[in-house]
C-alpha atoms as a PDB file:
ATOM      1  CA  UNK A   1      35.811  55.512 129.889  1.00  0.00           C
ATOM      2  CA  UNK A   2      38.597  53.616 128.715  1.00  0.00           C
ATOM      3  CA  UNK A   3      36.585  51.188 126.002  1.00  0.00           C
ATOM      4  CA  UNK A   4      34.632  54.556 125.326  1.00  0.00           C
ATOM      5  CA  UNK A   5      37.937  56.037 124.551  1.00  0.00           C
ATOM      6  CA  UNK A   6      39.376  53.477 122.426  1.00  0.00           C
ATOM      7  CA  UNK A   7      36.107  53.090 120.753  1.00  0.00           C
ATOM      8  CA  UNK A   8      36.041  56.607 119.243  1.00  0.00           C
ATOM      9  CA  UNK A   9      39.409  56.233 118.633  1.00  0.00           C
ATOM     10  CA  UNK A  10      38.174  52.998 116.106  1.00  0.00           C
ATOM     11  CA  UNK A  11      35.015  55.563 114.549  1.00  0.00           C
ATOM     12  CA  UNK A  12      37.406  58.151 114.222  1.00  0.00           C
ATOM     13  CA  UNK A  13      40.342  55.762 111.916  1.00  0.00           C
ATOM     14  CA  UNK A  14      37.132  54.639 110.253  1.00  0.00           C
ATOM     15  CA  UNK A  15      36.013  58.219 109.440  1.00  0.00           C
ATOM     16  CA  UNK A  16      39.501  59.096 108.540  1.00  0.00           C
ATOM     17  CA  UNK A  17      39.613  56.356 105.633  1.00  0.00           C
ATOM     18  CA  UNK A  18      35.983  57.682 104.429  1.00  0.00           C
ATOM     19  CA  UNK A  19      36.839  61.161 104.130  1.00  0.00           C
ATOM     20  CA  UNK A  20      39.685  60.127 102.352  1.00  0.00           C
ATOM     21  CA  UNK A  21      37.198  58.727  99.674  1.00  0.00           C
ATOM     22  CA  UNK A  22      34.615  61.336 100.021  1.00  0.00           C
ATOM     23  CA  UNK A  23      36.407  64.777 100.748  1.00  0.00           C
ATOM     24  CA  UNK A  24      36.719  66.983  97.193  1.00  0.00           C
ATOM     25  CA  UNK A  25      40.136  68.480  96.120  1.00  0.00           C
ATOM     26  CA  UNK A  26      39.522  71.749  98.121  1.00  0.00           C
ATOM     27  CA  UNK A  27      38.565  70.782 101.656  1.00  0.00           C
ATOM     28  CA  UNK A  28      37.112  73.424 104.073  1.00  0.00           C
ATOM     29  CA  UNK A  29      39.976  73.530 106.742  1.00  0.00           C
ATOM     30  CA  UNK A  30      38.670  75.859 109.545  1.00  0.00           C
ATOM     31  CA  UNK A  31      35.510  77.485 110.494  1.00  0.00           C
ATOM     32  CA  UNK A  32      34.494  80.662 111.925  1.00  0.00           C
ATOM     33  CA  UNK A  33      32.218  81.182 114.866  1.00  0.00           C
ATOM     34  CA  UNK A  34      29.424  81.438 112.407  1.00  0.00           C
ATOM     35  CA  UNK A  35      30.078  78.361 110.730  1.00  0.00           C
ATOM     36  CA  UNK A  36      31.732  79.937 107.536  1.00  0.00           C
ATOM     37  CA  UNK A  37      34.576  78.875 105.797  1.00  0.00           C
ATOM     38  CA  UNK A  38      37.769  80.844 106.814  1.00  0.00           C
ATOM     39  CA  UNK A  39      40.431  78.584 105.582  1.00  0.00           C
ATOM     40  CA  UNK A  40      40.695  76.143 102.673  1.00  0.00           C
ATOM     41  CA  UNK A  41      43.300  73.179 102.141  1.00  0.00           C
ATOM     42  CA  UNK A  42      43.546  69.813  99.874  1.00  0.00           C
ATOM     43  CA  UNK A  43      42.487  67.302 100.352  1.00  0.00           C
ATOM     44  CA  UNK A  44      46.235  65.491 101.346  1.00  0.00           C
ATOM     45  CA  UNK A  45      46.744  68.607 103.515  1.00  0.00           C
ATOM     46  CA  UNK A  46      43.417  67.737 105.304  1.00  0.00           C
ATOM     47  CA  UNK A  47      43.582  63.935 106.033  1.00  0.00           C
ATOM     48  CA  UNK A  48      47.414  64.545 107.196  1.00  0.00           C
ATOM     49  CA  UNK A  49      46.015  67.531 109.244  1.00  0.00           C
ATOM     50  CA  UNK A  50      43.315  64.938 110.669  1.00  0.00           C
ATOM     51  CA  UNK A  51      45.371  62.138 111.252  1.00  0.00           C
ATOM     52  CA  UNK A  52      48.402  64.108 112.630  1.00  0.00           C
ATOM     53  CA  UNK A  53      46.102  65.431 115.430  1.00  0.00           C
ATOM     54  CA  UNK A  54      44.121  62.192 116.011  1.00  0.00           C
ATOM     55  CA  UNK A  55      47.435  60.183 116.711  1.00  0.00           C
ATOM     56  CA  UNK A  56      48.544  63.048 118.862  1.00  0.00           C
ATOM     57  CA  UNK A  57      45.279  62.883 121.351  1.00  0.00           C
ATOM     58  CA  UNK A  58      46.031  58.987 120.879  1.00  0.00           C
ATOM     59  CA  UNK A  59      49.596  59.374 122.087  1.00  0.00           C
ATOM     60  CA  UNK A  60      49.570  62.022 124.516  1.00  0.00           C
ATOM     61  CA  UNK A  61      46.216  61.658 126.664  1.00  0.00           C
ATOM     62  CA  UNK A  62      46.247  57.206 125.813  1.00  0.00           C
ATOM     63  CA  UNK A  63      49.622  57.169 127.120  1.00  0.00           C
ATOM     64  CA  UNK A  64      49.047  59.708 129.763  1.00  0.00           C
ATOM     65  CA  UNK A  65      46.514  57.250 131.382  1.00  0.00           C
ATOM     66  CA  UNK A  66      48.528  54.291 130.564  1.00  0.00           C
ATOM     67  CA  UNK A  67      50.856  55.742 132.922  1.00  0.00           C
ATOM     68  CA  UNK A  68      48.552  57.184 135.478  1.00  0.00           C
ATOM     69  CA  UNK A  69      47.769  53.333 135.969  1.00  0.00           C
ATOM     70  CA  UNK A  70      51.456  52.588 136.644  1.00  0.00           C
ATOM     71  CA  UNK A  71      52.679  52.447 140.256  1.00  0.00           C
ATOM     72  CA  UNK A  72      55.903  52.906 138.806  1.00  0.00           C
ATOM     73  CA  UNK A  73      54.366  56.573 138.301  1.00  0.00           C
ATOM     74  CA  UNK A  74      56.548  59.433 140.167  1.00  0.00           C
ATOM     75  CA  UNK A  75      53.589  61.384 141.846  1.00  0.00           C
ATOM     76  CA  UNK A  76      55.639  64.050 142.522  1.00  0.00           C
ATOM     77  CA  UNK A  77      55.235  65.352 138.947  1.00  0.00           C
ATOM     78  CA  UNK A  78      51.809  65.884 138.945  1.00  0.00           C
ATOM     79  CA  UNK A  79      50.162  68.933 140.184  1.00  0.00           C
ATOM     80  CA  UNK A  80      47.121  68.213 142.114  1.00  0.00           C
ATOM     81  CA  UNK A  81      44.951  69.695 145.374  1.00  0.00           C
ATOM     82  CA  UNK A  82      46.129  68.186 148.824  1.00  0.00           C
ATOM     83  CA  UNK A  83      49.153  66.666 146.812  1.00  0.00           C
ATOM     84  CA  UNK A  84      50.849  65.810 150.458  1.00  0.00           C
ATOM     85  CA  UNK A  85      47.414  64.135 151.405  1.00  0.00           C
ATOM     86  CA  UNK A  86      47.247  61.967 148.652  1.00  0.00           C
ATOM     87  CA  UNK A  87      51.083  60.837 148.962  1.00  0.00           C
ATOM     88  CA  UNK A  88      51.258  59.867 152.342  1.00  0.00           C
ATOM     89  CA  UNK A  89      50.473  56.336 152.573  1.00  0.00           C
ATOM     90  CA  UNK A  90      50.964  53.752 149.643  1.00  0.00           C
ATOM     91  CA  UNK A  91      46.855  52.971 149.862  1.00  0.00           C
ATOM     92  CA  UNK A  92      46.203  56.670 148.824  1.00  0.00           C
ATOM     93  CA  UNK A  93      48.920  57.109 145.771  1.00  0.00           C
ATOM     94  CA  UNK A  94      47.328  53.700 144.474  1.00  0.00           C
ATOM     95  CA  UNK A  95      43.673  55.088 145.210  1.00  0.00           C
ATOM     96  CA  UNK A  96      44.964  58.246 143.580  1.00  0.00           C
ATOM     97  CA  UNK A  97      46.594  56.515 140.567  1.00  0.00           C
ATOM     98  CA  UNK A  98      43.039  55.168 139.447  1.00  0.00           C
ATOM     99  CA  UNK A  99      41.610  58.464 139.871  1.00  0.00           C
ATOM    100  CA  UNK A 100      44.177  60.009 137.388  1.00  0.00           C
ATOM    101  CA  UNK A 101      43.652  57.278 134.914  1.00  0.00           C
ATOM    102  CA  UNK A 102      39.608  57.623 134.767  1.00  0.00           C
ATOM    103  CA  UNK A 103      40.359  61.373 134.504  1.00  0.00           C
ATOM    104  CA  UNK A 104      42.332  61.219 132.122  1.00  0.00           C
ATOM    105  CA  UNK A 105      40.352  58.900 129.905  1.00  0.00           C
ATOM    106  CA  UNK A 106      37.438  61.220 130.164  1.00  0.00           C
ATOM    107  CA  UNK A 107      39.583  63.755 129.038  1.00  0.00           C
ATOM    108  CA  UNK A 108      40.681  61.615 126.010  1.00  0.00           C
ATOM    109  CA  UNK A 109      37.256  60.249 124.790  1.00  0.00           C
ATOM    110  CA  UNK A 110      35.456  63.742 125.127  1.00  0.00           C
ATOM    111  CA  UNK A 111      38.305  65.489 123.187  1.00  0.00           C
ATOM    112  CA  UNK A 112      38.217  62.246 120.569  1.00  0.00           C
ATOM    113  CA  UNK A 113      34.391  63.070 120.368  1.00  0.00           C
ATOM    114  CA  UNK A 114      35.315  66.705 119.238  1.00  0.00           C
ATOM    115  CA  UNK A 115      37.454  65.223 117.321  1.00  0.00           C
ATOM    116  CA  UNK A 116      35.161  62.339 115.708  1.00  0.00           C
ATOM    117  CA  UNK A 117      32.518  65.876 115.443  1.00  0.00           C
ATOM    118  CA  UNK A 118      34.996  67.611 113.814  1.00  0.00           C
ATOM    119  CA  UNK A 119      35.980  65.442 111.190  1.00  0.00           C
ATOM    120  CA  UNK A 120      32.362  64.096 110.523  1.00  0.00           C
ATOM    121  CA  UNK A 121      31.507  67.693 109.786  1.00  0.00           C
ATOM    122  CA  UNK A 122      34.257  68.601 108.074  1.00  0.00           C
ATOM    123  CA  UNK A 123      33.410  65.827 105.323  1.00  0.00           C
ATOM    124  CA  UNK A 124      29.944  67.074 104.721  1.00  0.00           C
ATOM    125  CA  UNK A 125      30.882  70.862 105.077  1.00  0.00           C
ATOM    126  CA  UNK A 126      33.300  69.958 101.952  1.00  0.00           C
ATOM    127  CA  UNK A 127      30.341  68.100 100.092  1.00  0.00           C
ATOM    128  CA  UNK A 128      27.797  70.735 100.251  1.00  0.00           C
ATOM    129  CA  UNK A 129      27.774  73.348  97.512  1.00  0.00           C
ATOM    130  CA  UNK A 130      27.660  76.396 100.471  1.00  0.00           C
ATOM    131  CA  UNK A 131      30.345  74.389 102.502  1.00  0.00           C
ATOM    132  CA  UNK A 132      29.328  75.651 106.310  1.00  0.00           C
ATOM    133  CA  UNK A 133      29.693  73.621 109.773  1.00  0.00           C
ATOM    134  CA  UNK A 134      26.912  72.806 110.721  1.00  0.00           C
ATOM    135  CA  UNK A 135      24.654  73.819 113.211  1.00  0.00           C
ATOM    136  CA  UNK A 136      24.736  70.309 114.841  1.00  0.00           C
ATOM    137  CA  UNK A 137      28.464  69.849 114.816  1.00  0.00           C
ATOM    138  CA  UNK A 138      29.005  73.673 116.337  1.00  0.00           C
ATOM    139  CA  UNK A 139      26.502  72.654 119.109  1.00  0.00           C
ATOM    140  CA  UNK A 140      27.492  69.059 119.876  1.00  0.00           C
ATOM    141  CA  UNK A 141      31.360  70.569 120.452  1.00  0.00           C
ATOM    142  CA  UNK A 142      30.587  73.071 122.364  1.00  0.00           C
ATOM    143  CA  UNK A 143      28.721  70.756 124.495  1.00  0.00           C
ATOM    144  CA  UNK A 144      31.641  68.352 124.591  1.00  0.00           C
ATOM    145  CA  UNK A 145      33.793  71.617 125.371  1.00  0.00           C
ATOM    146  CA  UNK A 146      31.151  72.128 128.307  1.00  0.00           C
ATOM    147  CA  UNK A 147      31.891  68.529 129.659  1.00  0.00           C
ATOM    148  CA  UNK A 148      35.534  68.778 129.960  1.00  0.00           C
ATOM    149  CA  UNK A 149      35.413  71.744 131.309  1.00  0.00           C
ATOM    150  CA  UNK A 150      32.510  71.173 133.880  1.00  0.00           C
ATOM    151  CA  UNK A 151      34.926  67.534 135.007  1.00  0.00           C
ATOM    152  CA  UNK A 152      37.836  69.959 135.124  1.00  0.00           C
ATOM    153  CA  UNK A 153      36.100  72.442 137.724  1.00  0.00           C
ATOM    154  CA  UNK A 154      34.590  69.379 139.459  1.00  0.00           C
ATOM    155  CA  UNK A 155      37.812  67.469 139.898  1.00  0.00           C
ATOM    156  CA  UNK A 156      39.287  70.493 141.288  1.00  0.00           C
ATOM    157  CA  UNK A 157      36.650  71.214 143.539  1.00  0.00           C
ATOM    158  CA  UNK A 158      35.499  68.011 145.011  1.00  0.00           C
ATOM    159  CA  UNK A 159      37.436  64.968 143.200  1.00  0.00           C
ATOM    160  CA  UNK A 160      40.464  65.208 145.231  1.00  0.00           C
ATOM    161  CA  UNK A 161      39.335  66.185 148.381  1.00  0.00           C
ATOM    162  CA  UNK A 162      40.805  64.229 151.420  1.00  0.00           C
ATOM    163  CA  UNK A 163      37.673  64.258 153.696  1.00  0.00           C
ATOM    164  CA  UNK A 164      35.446  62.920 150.918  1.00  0.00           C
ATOM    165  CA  UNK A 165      37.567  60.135 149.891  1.00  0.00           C
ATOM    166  CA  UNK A 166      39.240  58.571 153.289  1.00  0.00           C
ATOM    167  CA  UNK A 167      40.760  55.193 152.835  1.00  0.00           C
ATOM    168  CA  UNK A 168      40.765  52.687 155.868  1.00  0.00           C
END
């Protein structure tokens, strides 16, 4: 998930550069749940507003699993099931280190693909002349919301159990 990560991370600095060509003067900023235009904003307002949250899913989940793949990493920070399990020999915290890292790169690229969603559909809410969000975008989020929540349940559940995942 790592390349998928850092490839919607690319689509999503690409699509930041369009919509700075293509977005109008007034920009449709946020949507209701029916897809209508609640909030409006400029154009600088919006691309600052996009880029401001794309570097910050870049920085904080990136650099969380940059340092999930550290054995430097102080375990004892992390909240996790069977924590005591996972810590007691040095073959589990480095099984247990990869495990965070591909977590937390699924959790990056799905929430860049909202993001990558959002901003796609923000651009051609703001060109239409009845700016909504689209049907498409509202539905491919909340299926990306579905997936991170679905891995979140799962991880909990069954990722970190100690009888599934014995080491020799």
């Amino acid at each position: 998930m790592r390349y998928v990560f850092w490839l919607l991370v690319a689509a999503y600095t690409g699509l930041l550069i369009w919509a700075a060509f293509e977005l109008p003067e007034r920009v449709p900023m946020h949507f209701n749940g029916s897809g209508e235009v609640d909030n409006w904003g400029s154009r600088g307002s919006a691309l600052l507003t996009f880029a401001l949250i794309g570097a910050g899913v870049v920085v904080l989940f990136g650099g969380m699993a940059w340092l999930a793949g550290r054995k430097s990493l102080n375990v004892g920070w992390i909240n996790l099931p069977h924590k005591e399990w996972w810590t007691e020999t040095p073959q589990r915290v480095a099984r247990l280190h990869i495990l965070l890292r591909e977590d937390l790169y699924f959790m990056a690229a799905v929430t860049m693909g909202i993001l990558v969603v959002a901003l796609a559909s923000t651009v051609w809410a703001g060109q239409q002349s009845d700016p909504r969000m689209p049907s498409w975008a509202m539905i491919l989020i909340g299926v990306l919301v579905a997936a991170i929540i679905a891995r979140a349940i799962w991880m909990v559940a069954r990722r970190y159990r100690p009888q599934e995942l014995e080491l020799p």
